[in-house]
PDB file of N, CA and C in Angstrom:
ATOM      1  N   UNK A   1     -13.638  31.642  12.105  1.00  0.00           N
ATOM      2  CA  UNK A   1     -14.260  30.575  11.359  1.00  0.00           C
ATOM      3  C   UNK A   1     -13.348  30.100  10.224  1.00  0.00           C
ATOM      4  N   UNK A   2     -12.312  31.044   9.584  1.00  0.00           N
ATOM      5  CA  UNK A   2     -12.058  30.717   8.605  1.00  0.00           C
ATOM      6  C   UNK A   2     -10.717  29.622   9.080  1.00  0.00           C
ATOM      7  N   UNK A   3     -10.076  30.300   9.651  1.00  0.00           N
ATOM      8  CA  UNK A   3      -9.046  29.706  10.497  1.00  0.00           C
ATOM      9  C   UNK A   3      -9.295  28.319  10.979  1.00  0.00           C
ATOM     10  N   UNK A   4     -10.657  28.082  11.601  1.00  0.00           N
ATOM     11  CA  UNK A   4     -10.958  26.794  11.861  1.00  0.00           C
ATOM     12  C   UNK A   4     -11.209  25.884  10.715  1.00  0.00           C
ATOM     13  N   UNK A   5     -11.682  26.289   9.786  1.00  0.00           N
ATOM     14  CA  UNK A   5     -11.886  25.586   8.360  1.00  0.00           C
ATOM     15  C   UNK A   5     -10.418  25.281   7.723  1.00  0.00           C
ATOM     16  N   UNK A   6      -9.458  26.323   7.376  1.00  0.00           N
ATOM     17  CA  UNK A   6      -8.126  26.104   7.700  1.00  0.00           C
ATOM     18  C   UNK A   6      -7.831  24.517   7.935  1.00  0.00           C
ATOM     19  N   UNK A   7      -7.798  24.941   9.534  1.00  0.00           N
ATOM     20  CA  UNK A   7      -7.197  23.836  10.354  1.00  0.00           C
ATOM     21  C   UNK A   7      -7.586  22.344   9.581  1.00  0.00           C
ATOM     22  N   UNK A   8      -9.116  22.089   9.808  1.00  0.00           N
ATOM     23  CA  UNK A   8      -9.802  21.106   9.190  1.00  0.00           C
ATOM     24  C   UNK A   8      -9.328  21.018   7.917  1.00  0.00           C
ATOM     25  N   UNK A   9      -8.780  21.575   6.950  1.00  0.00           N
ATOM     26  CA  UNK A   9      -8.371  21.135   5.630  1.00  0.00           C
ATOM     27  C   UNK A   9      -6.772  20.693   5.697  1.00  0.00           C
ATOM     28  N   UNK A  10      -5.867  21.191   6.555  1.00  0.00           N
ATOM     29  CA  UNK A  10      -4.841  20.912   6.839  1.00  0.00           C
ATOM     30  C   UNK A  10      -4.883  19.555   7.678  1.00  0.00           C
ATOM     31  N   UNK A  11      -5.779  19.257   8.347  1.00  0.00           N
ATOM     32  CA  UNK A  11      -5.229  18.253   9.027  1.00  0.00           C
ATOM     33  C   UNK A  11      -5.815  17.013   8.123  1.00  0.00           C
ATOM     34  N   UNK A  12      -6.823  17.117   7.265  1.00  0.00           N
ATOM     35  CA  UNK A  12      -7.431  15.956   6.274  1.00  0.00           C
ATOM     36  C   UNK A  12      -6.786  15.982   5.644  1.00  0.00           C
ATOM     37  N   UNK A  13      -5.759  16.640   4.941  1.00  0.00           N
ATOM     38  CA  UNK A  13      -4.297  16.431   3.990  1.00  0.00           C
ATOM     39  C   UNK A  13      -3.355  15.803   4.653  1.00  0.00           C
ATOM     40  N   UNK A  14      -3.067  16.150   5.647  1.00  0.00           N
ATOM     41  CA  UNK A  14      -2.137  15.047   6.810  1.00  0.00           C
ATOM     42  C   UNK A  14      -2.740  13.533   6.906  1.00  0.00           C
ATOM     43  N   UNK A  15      -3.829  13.636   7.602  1.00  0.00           N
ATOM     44  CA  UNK A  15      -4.245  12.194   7.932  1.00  0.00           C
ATOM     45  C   UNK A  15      -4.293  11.170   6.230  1.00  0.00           C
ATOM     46  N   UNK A  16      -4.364  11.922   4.869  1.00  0.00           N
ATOM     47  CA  UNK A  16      -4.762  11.325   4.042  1.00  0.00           C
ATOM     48  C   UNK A  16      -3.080  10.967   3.635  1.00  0.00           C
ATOM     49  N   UNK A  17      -2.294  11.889   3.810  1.00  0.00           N
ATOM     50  CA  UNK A  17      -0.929  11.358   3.657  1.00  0.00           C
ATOM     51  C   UNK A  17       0.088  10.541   4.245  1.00  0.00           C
ATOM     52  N   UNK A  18      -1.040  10.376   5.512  1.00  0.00           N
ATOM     53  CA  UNK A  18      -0.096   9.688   6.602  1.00  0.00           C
ATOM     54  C   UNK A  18      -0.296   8.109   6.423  1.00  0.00           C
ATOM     55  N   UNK A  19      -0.604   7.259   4.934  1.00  0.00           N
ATOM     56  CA  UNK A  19      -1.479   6.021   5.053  1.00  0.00           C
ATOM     57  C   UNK A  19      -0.168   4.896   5.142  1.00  0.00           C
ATOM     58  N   UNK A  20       0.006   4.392   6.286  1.00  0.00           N
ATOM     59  CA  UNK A  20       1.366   3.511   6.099  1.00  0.00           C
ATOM     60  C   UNK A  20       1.077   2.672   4.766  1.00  0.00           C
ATOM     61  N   UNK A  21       0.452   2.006   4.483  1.00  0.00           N
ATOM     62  CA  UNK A  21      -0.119   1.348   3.518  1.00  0.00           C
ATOM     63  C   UNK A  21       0.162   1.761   1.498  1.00  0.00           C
ATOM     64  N   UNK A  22       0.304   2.829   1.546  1.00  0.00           N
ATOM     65  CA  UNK A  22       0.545   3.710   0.490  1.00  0.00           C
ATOM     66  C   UNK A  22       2.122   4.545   0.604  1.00  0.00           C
ATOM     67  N   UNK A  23       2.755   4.556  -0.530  1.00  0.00           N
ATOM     68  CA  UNK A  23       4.409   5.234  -0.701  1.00  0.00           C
ATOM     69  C   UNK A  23       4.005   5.734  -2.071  1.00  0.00           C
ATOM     70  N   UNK A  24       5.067   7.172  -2.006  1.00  0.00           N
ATOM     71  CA  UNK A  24       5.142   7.821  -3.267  1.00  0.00           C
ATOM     72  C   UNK A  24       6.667   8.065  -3.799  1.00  0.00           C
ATOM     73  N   UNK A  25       7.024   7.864  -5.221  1.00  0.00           N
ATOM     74  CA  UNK A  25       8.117   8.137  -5.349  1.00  0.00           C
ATOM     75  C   UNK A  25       8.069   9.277  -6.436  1.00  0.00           C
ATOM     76  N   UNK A  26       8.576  10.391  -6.125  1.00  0.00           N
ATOM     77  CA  UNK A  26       8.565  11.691  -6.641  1.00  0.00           C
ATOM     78  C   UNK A  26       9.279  11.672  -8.172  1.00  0.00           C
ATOM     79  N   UNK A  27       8.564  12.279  -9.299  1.00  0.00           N
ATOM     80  CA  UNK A  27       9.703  11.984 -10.568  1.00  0.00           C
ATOM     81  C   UNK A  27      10.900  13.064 -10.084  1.00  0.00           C
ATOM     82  N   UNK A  28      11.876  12.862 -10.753  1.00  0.00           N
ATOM     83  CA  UNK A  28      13.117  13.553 -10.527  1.00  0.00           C
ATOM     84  C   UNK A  28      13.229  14.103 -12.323  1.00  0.00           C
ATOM     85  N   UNK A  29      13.007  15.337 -11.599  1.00  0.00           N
ATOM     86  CA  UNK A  29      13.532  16.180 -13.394  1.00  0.00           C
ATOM     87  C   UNK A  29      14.833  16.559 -14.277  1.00  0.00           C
ATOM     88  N   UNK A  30      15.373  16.151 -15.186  1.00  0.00           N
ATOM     89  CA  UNK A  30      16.635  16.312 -15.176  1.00  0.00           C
ATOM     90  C   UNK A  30      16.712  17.449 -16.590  1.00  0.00           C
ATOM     91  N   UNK A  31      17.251  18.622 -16.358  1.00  0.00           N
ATOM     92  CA  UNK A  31      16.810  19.558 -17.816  1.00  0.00           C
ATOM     93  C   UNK A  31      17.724  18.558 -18.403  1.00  0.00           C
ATOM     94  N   UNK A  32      16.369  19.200 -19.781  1.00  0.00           N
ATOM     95  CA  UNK A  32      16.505  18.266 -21.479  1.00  0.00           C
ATOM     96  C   UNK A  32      16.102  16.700 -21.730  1.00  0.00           C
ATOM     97  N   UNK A  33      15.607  16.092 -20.114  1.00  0.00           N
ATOM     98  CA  UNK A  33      14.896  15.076 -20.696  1.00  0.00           C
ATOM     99  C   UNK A  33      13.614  14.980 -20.838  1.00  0.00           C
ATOM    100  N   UNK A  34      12.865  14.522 -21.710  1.00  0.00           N
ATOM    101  CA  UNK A  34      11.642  14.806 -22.270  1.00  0.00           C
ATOM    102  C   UNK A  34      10.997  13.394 -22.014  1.00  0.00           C
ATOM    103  N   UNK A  35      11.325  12.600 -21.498  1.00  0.00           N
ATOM    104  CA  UNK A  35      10.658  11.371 -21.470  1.00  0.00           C
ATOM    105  C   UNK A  35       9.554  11.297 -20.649  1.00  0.00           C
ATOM    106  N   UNK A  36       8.540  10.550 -20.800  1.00  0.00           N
ATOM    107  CA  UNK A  36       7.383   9.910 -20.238  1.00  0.00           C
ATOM    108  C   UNK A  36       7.257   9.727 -19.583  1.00  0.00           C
ATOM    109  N   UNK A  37       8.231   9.320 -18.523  1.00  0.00           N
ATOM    110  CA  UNK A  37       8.841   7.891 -17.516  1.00  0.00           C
ATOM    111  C   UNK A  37       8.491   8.304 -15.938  1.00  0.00           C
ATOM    112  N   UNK A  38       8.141   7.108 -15.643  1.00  0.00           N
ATOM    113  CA  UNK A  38       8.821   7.587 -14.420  1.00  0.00           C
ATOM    114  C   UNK A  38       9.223   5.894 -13.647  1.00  0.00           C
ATOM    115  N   UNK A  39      10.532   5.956 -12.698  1.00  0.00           N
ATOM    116  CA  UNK A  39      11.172   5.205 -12.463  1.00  0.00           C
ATOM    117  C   UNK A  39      10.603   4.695 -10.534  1.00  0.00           C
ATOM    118  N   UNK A  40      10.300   3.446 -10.758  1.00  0.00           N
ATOM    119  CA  UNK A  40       9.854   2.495  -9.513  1.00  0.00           C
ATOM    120  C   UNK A  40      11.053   2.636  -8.321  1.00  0.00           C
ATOM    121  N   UNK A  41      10.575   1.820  -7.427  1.00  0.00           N
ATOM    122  CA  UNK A  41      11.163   1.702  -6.317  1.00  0.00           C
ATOM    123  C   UNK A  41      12.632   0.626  -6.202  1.00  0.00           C
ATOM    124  N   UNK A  42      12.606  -0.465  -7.618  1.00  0.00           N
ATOM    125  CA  UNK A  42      13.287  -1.525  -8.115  1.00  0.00           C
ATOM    126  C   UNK A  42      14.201  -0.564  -9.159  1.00  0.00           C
ATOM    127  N   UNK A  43      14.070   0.292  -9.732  1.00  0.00           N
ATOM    128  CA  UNK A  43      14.627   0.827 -10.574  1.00  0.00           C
ATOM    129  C   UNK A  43      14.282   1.020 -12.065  1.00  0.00           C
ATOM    130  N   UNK A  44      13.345   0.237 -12.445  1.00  0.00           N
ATOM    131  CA  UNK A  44      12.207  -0.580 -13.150  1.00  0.00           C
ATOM    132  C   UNK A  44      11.395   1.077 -14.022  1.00  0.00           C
ATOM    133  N   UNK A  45      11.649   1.270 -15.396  1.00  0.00           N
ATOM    134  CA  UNK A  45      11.349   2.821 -15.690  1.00  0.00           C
ATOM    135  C   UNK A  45       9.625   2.397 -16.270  1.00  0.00           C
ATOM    136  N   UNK A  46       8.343   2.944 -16.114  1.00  0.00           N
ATOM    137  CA  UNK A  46       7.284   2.760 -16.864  1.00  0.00           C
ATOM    138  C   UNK A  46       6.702   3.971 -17.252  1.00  0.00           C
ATOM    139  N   UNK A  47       5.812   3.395 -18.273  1.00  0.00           N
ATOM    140  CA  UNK A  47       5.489   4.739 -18.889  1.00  0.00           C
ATOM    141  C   UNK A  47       4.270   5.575 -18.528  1.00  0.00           C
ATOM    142  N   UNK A  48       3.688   6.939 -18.813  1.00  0.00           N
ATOM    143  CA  UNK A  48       3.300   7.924 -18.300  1.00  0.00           C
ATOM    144  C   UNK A  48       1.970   7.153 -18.027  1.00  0.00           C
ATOM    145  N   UNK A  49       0.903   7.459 -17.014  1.00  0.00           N
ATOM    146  CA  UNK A  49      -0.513   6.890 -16.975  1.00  0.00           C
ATOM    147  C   UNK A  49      -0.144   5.414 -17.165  1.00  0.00           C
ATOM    148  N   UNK A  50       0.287   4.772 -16.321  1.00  0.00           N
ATOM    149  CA  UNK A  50       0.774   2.702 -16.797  1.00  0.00           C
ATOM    150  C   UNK A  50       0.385   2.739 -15.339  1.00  0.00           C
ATOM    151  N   UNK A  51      -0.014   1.272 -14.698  1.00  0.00           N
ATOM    152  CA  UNK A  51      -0.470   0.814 -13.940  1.00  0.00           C
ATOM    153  C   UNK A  51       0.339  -0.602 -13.693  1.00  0.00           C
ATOM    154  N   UNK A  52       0.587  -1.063 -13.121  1.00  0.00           N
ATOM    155  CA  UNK A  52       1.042  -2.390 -12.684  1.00  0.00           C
ATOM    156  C   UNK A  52       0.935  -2.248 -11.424  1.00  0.00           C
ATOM    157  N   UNK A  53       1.458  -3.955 -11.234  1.00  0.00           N
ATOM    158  CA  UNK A  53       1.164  -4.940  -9.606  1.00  0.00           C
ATOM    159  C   UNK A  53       2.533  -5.340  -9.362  1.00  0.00           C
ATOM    160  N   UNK A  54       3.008  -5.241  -8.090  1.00  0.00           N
ATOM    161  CA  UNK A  54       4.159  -5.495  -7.526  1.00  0.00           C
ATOM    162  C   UNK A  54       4.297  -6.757  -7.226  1.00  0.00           C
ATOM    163  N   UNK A  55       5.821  -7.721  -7.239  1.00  0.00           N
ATOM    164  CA  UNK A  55       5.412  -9.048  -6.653  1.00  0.00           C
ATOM    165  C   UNK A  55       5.217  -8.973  -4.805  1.00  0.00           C
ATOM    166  N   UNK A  56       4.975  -7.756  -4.284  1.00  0.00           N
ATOM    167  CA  UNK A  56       4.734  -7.636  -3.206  1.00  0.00           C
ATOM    168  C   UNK A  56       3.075  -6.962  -2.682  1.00  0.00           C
ATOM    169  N   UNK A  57       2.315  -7.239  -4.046  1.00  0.00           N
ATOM    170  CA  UNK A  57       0.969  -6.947  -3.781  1.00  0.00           C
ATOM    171  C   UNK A  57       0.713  -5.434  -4.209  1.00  0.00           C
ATOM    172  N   UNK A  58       1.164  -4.418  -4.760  1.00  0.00           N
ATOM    173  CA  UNK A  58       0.938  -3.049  -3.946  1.00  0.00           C
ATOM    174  C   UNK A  58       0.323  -3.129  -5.672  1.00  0.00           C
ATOM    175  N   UNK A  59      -0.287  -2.218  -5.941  1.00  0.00           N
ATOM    176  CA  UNK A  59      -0.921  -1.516  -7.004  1.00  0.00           C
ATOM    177  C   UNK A  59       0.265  -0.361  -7.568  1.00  0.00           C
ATOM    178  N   UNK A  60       0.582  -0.469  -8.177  1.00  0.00           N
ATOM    179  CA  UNK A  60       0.994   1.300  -8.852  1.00  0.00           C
ATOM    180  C   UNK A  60       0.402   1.933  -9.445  1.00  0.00           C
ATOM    181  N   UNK A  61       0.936   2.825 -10.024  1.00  0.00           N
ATOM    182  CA  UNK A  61       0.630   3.781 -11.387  1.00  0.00           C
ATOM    183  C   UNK A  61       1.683   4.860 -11.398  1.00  0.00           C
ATOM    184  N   UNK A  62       1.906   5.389 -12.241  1.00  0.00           N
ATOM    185  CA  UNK A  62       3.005   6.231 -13.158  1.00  0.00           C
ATOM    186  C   UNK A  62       2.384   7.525 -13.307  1.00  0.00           C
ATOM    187  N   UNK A  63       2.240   8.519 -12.691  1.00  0.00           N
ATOM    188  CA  UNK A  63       1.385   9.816 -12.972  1.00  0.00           C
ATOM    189  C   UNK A  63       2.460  10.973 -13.570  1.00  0.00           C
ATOM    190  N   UNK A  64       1.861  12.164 -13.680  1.00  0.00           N
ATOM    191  CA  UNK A  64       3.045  12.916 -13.714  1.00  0.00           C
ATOM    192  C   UNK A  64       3.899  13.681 -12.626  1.00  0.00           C
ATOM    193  N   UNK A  65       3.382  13.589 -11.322  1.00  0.00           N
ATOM    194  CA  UNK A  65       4.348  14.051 -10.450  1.00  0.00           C
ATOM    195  C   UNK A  65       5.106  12.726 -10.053  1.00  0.00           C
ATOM    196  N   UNK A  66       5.005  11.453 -10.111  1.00  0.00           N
ATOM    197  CA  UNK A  66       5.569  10.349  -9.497  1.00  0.00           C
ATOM    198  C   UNK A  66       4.844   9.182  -9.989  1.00  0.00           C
ATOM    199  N   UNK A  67       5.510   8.241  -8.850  1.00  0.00           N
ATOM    200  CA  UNK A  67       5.108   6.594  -8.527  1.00  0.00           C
ATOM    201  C   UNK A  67       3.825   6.892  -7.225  1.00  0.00           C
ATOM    202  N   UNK A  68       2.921   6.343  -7.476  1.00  0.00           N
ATOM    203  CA  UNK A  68       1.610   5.925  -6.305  1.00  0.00           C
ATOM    204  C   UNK A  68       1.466   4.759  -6.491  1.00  0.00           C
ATOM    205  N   UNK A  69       2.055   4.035  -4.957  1.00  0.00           N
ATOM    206  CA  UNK A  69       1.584   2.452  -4.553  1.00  0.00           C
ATOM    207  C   UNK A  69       1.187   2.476  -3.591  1.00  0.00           C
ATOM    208  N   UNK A  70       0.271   1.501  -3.643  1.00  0.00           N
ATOM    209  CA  UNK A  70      -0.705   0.756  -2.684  1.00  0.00           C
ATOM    210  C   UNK A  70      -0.818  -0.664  -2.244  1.00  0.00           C
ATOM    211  N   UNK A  71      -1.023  -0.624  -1.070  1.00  0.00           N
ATOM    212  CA  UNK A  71      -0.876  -1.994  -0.584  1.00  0.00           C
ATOM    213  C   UNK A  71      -2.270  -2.664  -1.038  1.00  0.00           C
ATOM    214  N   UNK A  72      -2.505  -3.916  -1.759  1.00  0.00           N
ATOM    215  CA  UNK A  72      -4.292  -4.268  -1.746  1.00  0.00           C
ATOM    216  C   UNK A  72      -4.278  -5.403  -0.791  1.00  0.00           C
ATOM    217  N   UNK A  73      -2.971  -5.509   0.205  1.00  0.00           N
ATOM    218  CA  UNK A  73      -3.604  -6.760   1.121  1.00  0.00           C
ATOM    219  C   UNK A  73      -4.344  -6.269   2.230  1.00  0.00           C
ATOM    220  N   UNK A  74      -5.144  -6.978   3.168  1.00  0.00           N
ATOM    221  CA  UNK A  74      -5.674  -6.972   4.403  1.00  0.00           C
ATOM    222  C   UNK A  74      -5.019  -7.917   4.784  1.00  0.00           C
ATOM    223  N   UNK A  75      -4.663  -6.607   6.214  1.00  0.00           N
ATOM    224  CA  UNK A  75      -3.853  -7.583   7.245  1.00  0.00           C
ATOM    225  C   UNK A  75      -4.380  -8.060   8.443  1.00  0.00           C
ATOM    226  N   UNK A  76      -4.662  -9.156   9.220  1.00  0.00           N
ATOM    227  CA  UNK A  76      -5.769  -9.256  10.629  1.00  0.00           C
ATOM    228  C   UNK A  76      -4.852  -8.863  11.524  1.00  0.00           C
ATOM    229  N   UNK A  77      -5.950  -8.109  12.407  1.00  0.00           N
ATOM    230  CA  UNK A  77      -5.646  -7.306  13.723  1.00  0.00           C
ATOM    231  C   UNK A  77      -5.892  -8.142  14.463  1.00  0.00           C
ATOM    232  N   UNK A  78      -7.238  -8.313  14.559  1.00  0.00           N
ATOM    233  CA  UNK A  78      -8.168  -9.069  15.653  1.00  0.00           C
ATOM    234  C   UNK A  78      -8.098 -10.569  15.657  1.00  0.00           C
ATOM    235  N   UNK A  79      -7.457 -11.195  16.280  1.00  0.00           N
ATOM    236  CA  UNK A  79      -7.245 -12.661  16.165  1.00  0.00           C
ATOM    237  C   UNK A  79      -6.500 -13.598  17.629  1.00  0.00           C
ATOM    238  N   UNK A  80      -6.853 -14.594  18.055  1.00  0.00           N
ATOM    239  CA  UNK A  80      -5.967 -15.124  18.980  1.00  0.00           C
ATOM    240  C   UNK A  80      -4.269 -15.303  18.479  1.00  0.00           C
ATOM    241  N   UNK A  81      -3.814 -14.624  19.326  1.00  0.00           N
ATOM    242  CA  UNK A  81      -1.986 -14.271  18.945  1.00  0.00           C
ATOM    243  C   UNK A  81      -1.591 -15.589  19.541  1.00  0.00           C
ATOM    244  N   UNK A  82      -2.030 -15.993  20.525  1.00  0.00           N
ATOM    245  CA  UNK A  82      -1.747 -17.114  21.728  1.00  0.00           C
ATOM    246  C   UNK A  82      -1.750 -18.465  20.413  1.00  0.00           C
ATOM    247  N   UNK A  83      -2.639 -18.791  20.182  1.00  0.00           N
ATOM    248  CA  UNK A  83      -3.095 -20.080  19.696  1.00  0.00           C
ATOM    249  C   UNK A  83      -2.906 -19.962  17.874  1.00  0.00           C
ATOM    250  N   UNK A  84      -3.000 -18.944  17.136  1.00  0.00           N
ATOM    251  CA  UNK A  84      -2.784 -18.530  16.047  1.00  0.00           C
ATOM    252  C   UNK A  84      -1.318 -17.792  15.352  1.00  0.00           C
ATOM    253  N   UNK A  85      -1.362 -18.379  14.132  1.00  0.00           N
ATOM    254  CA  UNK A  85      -0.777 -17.319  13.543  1.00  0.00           C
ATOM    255  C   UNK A  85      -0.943 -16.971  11.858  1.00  0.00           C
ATOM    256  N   UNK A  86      -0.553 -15.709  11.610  1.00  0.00           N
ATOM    257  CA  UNK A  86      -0.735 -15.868   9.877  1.00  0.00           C
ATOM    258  C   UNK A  86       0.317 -15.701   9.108  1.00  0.00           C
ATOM    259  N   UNK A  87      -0.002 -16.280   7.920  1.00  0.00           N
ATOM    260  CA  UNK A  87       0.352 -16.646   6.685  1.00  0.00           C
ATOM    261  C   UNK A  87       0.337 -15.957   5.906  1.00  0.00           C
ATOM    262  N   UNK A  88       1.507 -15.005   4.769  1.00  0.00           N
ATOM    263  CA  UNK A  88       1.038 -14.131   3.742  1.00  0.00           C
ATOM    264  C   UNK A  88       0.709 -15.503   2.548  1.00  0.00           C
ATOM    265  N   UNK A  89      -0.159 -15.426   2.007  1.00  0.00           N
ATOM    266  CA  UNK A  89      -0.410 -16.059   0.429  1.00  0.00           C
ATOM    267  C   UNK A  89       0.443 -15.932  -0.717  1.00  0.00           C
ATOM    268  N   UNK A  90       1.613 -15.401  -0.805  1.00  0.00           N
ATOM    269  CA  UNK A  90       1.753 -14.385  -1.999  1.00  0.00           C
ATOM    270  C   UNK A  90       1.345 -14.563  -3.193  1.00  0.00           C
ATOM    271  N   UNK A  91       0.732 -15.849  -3.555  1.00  0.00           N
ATOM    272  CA  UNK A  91       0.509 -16.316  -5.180  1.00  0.00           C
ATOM    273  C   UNK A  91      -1.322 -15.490  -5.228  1.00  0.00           C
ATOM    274  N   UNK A  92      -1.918 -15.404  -3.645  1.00  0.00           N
ATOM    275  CA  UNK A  92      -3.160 -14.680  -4.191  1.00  0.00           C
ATOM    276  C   UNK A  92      -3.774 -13.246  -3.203  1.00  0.00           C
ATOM    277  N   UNK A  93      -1.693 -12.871  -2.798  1.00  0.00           N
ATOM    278  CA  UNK A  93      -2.060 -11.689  -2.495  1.00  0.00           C
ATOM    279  C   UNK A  93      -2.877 -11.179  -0.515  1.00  0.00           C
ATOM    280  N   UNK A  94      -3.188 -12.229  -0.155  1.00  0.00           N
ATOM    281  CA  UNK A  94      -3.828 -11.862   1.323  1.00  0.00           C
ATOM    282  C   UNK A  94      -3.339 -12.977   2.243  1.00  0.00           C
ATOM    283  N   UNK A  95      -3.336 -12.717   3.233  1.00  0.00           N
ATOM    284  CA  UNK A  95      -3.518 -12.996   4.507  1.00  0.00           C
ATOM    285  C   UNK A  95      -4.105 -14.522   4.926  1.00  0.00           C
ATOM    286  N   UNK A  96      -3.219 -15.734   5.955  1.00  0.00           N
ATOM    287  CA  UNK A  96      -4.022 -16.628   5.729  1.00  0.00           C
ATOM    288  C   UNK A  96      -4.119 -16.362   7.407  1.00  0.00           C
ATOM    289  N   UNK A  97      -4.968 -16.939   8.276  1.00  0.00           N
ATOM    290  CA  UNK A  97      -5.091 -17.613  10.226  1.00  0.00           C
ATOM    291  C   UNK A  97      -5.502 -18.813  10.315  1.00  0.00           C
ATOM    292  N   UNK A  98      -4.056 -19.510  10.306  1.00  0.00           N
ATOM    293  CA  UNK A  98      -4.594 -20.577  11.081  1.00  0.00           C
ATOM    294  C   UNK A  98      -3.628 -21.191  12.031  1.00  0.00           C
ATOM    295  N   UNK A  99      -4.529 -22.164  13.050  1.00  0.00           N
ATOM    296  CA  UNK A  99      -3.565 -22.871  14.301  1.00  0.00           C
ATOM    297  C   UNK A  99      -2.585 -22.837  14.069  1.00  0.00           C
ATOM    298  N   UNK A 100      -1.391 -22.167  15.245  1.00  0.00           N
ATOM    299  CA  UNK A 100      -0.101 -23.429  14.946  1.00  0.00           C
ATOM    300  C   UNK A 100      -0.102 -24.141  15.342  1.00  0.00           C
ATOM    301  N   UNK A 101      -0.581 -25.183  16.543  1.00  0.00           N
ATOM    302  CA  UNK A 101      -0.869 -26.655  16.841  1.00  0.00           C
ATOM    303  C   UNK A 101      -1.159 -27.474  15.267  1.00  0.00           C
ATOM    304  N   UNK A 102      -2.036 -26.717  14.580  1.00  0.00           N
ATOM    305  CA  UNK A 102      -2.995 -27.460  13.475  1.00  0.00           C
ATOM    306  C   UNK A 102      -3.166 -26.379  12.256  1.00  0.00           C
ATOM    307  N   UNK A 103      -2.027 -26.280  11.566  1.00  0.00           N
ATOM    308  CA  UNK A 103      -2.204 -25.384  10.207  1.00  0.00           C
ATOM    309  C   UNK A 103      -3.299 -25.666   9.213  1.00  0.00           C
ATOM    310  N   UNK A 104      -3.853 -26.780   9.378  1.00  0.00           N
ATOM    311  CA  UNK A 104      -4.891 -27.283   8.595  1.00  0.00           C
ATOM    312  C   UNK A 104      -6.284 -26.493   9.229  1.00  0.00           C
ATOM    313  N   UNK A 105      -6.571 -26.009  10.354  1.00  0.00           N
ATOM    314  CA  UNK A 105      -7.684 -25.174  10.648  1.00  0.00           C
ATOM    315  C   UNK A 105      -7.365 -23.646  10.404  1.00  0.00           C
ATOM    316  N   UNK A 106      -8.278 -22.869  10.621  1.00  0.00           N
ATOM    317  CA  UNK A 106      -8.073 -21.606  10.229  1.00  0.00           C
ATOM    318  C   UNK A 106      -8.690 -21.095  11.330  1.00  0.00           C
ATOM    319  N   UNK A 107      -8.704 -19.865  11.887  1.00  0.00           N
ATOM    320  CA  UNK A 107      -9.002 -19.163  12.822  1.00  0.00           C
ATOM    321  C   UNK A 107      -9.397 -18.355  12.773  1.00  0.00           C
ATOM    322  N   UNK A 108     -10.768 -17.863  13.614  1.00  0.00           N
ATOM    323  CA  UNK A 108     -11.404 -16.628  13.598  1.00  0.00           C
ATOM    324  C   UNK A 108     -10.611 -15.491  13.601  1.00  0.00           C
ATOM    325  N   UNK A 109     -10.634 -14.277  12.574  1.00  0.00           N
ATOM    326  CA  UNK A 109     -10.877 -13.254  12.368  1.00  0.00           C
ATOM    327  C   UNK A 109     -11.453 -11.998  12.516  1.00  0.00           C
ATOM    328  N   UNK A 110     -11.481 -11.301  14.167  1.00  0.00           N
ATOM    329  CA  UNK A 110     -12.701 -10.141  13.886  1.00  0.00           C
ATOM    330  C   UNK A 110     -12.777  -8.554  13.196  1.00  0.00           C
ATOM    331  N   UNK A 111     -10.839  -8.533  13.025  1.00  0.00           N
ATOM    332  CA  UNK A 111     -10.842  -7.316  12.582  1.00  0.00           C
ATOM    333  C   UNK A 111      -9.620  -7.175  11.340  1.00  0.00           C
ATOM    334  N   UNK A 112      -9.964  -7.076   9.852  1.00  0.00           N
ATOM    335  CA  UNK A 112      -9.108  -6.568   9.144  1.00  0.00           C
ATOM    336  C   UNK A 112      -8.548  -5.242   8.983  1.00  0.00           C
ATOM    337  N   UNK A 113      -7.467  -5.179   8.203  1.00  0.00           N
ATOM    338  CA  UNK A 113      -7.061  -3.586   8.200  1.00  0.00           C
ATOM    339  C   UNK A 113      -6.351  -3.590   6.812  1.00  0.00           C
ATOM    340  N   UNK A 114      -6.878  -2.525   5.562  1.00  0.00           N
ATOM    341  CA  UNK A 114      -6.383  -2.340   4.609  1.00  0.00           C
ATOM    342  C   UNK A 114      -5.328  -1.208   4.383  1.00  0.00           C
TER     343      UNK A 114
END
């Protein structure tokens, strides 16, 4: 039993780490520096518990083992590929579908994915 409980906790740490959607960047310790910091994916240093938005959508934050980003777009799965296509927004962050015959219509949607 215990072994099986085990398993089940090992593999919900996997599946929770496996989120393509989410990247971590590990702080790097260097003896004798004492700073706050921790340094982005741009190179970009912020300070301890800070939060910011990427111009590529993702959420951060600054903890003390690292960088945690997140993607906040939804991307469509479910959509005619044939007759459609999409559009990133970047000024508001999501996803647009519409015709390529007719970019001016938009196109059903049945399945997002965050």
């Amino acid at each position: 039993m215990n072994a099986l409980l085990g398993s089940l906790v090992v593999l919900a740490t996997f599946v929770t780490l496996c989120n393509a959607q989410c990247m971590f960047i590990p702080r790097t310790y260097v003896p004798g520096d004492l700073s706050n910091e921790c340094t982005d994916a741009n190179g970009v240093k912020h300070a301890l518990k800070s939060t910011w938005k990427t111009e590529d959508c993702k959420e951060c934050s600054c903890g003390p083992d690292g960088v945690h980003c997140c993607s906040t777009v939804a991307v469509p799965k479910d959509y005619d590929i044939s007759k459609c296509k999409k559009i990133f927004d970047k000024d508001n962050c999501k996803f647009i579908v519409v015709e390529q015959e007719n970019p001016d219509r938009h196109c059903v949607v049945s399945k997002w994915v965050l």
